[in-house]
N, C-alpha and C. Protein backbone atom coordinates (compact mmCIF):
# COMPACT_ATOMS: atom_id res chain seq x y z
N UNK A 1 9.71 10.35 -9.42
CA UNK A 1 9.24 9.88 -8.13
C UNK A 1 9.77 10.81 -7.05
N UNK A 2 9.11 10.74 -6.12
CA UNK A 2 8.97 11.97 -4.51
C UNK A 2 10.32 11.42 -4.19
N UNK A 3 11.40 11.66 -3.40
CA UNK A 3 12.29 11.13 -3.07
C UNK A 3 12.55 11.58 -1.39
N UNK A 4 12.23 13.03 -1.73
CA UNK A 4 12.27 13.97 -0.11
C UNK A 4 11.04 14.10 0.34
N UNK A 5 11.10 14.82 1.24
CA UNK A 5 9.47 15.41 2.81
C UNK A 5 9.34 16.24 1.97
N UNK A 6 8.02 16.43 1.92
CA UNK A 6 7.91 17.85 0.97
C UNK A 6 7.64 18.83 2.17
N UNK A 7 7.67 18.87 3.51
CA UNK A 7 7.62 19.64 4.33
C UNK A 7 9.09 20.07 5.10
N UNK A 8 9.95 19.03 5.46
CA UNK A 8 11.30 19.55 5.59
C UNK A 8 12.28 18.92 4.99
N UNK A 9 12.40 18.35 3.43
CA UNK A 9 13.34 18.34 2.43
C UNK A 9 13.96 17.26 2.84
N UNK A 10 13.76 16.03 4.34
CA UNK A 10 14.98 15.38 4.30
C UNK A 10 14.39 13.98 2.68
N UNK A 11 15.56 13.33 2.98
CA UNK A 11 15.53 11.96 2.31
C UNK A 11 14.99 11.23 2.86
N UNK A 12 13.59 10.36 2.57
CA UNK A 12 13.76 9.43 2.78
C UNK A 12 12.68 7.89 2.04
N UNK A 13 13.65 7.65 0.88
CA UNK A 13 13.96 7.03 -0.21
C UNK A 13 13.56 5.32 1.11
N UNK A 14 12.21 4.61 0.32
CA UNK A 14 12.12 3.57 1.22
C UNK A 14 11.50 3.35 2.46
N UNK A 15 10.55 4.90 2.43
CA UNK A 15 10.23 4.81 3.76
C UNK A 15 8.70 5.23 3.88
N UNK A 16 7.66 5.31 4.31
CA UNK A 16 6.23 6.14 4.31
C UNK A 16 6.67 7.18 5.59
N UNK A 17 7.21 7.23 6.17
CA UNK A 17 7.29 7.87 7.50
C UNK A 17 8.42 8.73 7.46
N UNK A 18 8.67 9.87 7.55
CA UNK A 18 9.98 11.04 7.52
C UNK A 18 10.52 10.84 8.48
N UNK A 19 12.08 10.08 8.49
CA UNK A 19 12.71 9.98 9.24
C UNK A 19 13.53 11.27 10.47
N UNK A 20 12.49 12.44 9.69
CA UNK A 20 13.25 13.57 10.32
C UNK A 20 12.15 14.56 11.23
N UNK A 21 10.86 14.30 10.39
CA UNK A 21 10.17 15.19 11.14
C UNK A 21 8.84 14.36 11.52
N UNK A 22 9.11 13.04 10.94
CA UNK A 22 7.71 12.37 11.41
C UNK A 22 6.60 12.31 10.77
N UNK A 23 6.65 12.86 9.42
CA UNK A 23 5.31 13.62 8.65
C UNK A 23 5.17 11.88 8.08
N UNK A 24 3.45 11.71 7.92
CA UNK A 24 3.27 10.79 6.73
C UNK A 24 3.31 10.90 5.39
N UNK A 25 3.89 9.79 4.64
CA UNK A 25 4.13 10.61 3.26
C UNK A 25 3.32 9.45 2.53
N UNK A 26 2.70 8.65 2.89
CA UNK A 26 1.50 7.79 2.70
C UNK A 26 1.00 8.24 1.31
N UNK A 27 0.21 9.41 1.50
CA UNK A 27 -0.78 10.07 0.14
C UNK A 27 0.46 10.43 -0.76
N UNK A 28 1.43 11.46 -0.28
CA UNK A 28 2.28 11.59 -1.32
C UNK A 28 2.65 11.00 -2.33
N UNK A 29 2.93 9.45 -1.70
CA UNK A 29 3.74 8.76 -2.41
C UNK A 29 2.62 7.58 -3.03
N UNK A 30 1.43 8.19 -2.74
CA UNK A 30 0.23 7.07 -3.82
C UNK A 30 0.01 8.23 -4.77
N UNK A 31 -0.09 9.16 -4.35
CA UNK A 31 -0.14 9.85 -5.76
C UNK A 31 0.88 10.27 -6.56
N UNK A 32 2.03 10.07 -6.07
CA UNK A 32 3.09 10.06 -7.34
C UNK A 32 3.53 8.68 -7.97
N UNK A 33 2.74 7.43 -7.49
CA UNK A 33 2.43 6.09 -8.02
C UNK A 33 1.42 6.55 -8.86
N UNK A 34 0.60 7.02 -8.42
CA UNK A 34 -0.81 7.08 -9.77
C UNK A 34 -0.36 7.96 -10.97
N UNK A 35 0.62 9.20 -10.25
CA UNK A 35 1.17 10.00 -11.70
C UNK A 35 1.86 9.33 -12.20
N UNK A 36 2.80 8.38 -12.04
CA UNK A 36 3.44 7.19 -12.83
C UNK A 36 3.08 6.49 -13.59
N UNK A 37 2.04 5.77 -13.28
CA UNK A 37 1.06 4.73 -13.82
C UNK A 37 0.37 5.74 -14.74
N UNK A 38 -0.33 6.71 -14.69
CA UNK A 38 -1.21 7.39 -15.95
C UNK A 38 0.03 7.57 -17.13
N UNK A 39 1.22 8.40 -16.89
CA UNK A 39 2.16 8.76 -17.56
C UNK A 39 2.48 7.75 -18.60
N UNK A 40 2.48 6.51 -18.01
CA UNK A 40 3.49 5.40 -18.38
C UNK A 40 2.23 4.47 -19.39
N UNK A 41 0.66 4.68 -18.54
CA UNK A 41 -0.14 4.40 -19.81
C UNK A 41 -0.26 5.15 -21.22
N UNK A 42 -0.10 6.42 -20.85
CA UNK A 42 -0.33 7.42 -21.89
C UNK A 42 0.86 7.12 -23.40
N UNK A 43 1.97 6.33 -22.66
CA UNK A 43 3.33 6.25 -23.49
C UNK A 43 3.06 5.24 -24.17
N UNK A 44 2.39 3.74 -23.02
CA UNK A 44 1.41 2.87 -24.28
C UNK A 44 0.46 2.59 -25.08
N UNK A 45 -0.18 3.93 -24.68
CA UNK A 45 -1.22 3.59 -25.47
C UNK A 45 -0.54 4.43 -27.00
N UNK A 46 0.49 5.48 -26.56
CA UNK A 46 0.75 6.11 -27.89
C UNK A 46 1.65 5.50 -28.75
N UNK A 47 2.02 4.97 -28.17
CA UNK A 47 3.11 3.17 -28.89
C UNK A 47 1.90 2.51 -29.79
N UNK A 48 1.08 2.21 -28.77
CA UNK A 48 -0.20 1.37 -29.85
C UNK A 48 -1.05 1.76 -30.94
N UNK A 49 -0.91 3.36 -31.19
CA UNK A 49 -1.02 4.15 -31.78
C UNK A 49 -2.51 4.76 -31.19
N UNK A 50 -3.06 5.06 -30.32
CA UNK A 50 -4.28 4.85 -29.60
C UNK A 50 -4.06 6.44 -28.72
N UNK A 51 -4.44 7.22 -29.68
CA UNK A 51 -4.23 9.20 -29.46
C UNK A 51 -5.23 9.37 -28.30
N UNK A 52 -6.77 8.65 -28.51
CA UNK A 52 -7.93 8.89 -27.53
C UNK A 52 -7.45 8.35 -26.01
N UNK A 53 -7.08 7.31 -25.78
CA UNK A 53 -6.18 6.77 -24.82
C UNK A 53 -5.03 7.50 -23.65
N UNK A 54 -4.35 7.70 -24.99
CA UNK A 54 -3.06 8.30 -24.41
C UNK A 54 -3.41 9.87 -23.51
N UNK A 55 -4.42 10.38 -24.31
CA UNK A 55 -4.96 11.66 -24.19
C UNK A 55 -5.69 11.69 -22.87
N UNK A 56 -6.30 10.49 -22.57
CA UNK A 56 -6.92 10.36 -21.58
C UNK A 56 -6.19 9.98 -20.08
N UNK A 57 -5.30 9.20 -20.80
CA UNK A 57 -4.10 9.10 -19.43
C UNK A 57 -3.60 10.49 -18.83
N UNK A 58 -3.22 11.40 -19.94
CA UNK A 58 -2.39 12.50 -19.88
C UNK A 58 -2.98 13.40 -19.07
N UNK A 59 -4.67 13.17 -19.14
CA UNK A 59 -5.36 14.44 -18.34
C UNK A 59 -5.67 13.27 -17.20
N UNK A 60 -5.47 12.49 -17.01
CA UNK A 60 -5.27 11.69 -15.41
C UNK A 60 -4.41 12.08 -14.47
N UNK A 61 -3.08 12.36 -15.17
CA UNK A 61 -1.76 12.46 -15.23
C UNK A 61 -1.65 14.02 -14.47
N UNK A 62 -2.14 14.83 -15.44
CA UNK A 62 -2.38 16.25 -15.36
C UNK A 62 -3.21 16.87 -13.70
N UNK A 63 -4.08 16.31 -13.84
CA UNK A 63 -5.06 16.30 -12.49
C UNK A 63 -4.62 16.07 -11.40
N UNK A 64 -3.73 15.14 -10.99
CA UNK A 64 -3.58 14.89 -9.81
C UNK A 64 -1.95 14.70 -9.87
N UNK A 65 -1.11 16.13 -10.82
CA UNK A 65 0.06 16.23 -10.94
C UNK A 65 0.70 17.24 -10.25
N UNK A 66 2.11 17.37 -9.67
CA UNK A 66 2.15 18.58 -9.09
C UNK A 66 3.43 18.71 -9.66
N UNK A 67 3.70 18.21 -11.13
CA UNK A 67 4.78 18.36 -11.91
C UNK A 67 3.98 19.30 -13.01
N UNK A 68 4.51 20.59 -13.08
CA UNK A 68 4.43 21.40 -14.31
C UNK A 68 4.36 21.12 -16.12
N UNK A 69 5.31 19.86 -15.94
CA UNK A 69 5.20 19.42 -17.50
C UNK A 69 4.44 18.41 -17.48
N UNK A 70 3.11 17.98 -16.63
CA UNK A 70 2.49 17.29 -16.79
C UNK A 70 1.56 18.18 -17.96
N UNK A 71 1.15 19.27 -17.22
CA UNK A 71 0.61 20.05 -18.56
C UNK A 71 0.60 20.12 -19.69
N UNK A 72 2.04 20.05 -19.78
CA UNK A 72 2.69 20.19 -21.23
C UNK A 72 2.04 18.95 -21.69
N UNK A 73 2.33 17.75 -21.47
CA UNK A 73 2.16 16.47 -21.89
C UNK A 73 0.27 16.34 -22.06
N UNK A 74 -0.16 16.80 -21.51
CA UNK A 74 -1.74 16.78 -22.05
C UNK A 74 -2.13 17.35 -22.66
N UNK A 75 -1.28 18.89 -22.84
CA UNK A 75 -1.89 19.52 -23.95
C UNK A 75 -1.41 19.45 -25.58
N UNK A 76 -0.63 18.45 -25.11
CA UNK A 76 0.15 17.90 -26.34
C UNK A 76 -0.76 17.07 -27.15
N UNK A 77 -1.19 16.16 -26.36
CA UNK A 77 -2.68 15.06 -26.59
C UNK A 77 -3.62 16.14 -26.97
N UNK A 78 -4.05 16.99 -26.16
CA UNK A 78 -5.46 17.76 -26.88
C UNK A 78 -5.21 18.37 -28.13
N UNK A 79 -3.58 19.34 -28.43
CA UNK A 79 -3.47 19.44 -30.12
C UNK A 79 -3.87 18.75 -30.96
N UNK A 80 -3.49 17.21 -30.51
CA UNK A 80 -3.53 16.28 -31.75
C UNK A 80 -5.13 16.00 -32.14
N UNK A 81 -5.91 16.23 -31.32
CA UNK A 81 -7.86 16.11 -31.65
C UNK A 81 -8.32 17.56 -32.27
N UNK A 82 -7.49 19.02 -31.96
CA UNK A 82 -8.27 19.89 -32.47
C UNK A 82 -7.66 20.23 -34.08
N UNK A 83 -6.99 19.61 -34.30
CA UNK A 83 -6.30 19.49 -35.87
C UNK A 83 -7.70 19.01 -36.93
């Protein structure tokens, strides 16, 4: 989860509004809820044993990620279909 401004680095943990520079962090912090939520489906559906699922979370996940190992984690899912 976002914790800082991604424009001037302060903290602020609890808040939509940057206590430092004023920026909205509104979108930020719905889309690092939605990268949560895909991630966290992808983990149940691969618990449930459900590869098409999980695979599909992962490139949810991937899309609207601005974490690098989101990649990793989807292309992990697409190995397992071109086998």
């Amino acid at each position: 989860m976002i914790d800082h401004c991604m424009k001037c680095h302060a903290d602020f943990r609890g808040h939509t509004t940057c206590p430092r520079c004023g920026g909205d962090l509104t979108s930020i912090l719905e889309s690092a809820q939605q990268q949560d939520n895909a991630r966290n489906q992808a983990f149940a559906a691969l618990a449930h044993g459900d590869l098409h699922a999980a695979q599909q979370a992962a490139e949810r996940q991937k899309t609207s990620s601005l974490d690098p190992n989101a990649s990793v984690f989807a292309d992990y899912f697409r190995g397992q279909f071109e086998r």
